[in-house]
Protein backbone atom coordinates (compact mmCIF):
# COMPACT_ATOMS: atom_id res chain seq x y z
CA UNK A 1 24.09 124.99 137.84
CA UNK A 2 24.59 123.62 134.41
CA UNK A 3 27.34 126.36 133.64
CA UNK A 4 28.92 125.74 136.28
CA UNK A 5 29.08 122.00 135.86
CA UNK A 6 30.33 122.70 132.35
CA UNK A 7 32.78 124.83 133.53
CA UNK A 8 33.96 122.33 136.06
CA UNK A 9 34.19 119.53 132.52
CA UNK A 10 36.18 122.54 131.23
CA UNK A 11 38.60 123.12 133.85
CA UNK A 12 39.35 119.46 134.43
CA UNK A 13 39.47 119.13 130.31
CA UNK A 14 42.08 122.10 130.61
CA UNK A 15 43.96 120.14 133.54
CA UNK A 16 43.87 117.17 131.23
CA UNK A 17 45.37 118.82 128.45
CA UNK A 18 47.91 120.71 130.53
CA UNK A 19 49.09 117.48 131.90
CA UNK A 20 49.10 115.69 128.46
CA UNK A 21 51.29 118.57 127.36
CA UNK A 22 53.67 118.13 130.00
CA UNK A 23 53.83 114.56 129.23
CA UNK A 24 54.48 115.03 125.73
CA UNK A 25 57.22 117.90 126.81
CA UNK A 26 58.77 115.78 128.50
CA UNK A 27 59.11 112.48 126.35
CA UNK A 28 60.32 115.19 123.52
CA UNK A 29 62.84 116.35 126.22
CA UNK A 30 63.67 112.85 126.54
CA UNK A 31 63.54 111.73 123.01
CA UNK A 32 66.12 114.93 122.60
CA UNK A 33 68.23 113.60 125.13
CA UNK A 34 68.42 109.94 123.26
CA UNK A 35 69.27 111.80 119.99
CA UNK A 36 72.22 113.74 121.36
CA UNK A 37 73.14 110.22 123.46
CA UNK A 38 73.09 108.74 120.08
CA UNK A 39 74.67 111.28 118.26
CA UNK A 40 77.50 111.33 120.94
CA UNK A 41 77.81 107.34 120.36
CA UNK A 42 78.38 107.94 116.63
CA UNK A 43 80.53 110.67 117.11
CA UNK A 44 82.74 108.05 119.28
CA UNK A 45 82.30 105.32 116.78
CA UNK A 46 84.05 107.44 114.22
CA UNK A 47 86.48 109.11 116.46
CA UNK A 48 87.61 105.55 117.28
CA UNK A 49 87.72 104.64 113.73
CA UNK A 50 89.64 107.27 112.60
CA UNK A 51 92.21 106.51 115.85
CA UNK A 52 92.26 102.67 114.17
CA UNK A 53 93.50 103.98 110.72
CA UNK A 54 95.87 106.43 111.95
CA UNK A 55 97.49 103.31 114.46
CA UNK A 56 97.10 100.43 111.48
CA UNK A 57 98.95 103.87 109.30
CA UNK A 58 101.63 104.37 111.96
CA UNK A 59 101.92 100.43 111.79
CA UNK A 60 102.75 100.01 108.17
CA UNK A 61 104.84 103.06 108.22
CA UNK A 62 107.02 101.53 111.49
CA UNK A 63 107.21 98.22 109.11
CA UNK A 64 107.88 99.85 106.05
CA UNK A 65 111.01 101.46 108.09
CA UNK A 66 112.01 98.65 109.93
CA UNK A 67 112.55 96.91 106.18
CA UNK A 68 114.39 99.08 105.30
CA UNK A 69 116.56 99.42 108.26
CA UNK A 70 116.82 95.53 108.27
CA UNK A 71 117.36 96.01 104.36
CA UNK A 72 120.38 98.25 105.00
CA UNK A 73 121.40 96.18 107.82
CA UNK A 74 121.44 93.22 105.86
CA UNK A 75 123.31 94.86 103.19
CA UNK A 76 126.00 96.32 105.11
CA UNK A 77 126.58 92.97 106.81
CA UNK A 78 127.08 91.41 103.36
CA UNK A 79 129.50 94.12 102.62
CA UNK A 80 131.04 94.05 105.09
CA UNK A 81 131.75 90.42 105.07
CA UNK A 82 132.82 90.39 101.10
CA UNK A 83 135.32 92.92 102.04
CA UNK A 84 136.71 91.02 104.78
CA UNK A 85 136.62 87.93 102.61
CA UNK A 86 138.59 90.10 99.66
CA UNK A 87 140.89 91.23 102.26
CA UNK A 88 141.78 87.80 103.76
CA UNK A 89 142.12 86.52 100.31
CA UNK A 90 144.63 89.43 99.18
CA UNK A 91 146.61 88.48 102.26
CA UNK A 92 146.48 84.95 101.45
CA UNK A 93 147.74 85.75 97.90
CA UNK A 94 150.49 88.08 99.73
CA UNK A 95 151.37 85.32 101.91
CA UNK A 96 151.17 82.80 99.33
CA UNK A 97 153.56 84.76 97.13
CA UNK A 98 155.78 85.80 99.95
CA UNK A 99 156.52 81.62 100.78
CA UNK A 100 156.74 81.09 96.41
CA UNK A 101 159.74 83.94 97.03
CA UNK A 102 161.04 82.76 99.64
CA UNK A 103 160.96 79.31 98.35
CA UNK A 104 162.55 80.30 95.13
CA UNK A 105 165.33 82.42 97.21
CA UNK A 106 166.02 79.64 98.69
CA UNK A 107 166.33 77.29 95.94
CA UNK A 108 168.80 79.64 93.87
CA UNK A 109 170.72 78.75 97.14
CA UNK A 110 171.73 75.61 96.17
């Protein structure tokens, strides 16, 4: 009787201990699952981060062309307006000397 009583203890020890290792499998199962949950979270942190630099490096590269396209812009424009001031005042001398001329011719006349 007392065997068998201690072999009852035993079998609901066993039972005991089988269920605490199926609790503990499965809180490592879960604490594995957290870990790669986390993991994946990082891994998106630094994907994200690295997507930031490369946009804020495409920004100042997209700036640092657009000053120079306003740069040459600029420059052109400035050109192009000192030549057509030169121009206007080589016509002006032109026209200036072609009345002085004319003005002379015309005083030799009388």
């Amino acid at each position: 009787r007392e065997l068998e009583e201690e072999c009852s203890r035993l079998r609901d020890d066993l039972a005991d201990a089988h269920a605490a290792q199926q609790r503990a499998n499965m809180a490592m199962r879960a604490k594995d699952m957290e870990v790669t949950h986390v993991r994946a979270e990082v891994k998106a942190a630094r994907d994200a981060e690295a997507e930031a630099k490369a946009a804020v490096q495409r920004a100042a590269t997209a700036a640092e062309t657009m000053d120079k396209q306003v740069a040459e812009r600029a420059k052109s424009m400035y050109e192009g307006l000192a030549s057509e001031m030169q121009n206007k005042h080589i016509i002006d001398i032109a026209n200036f000397k072609t009345a002085a001329e004319a003005r002379e011719k015309e005083a030799r006349r009388h």
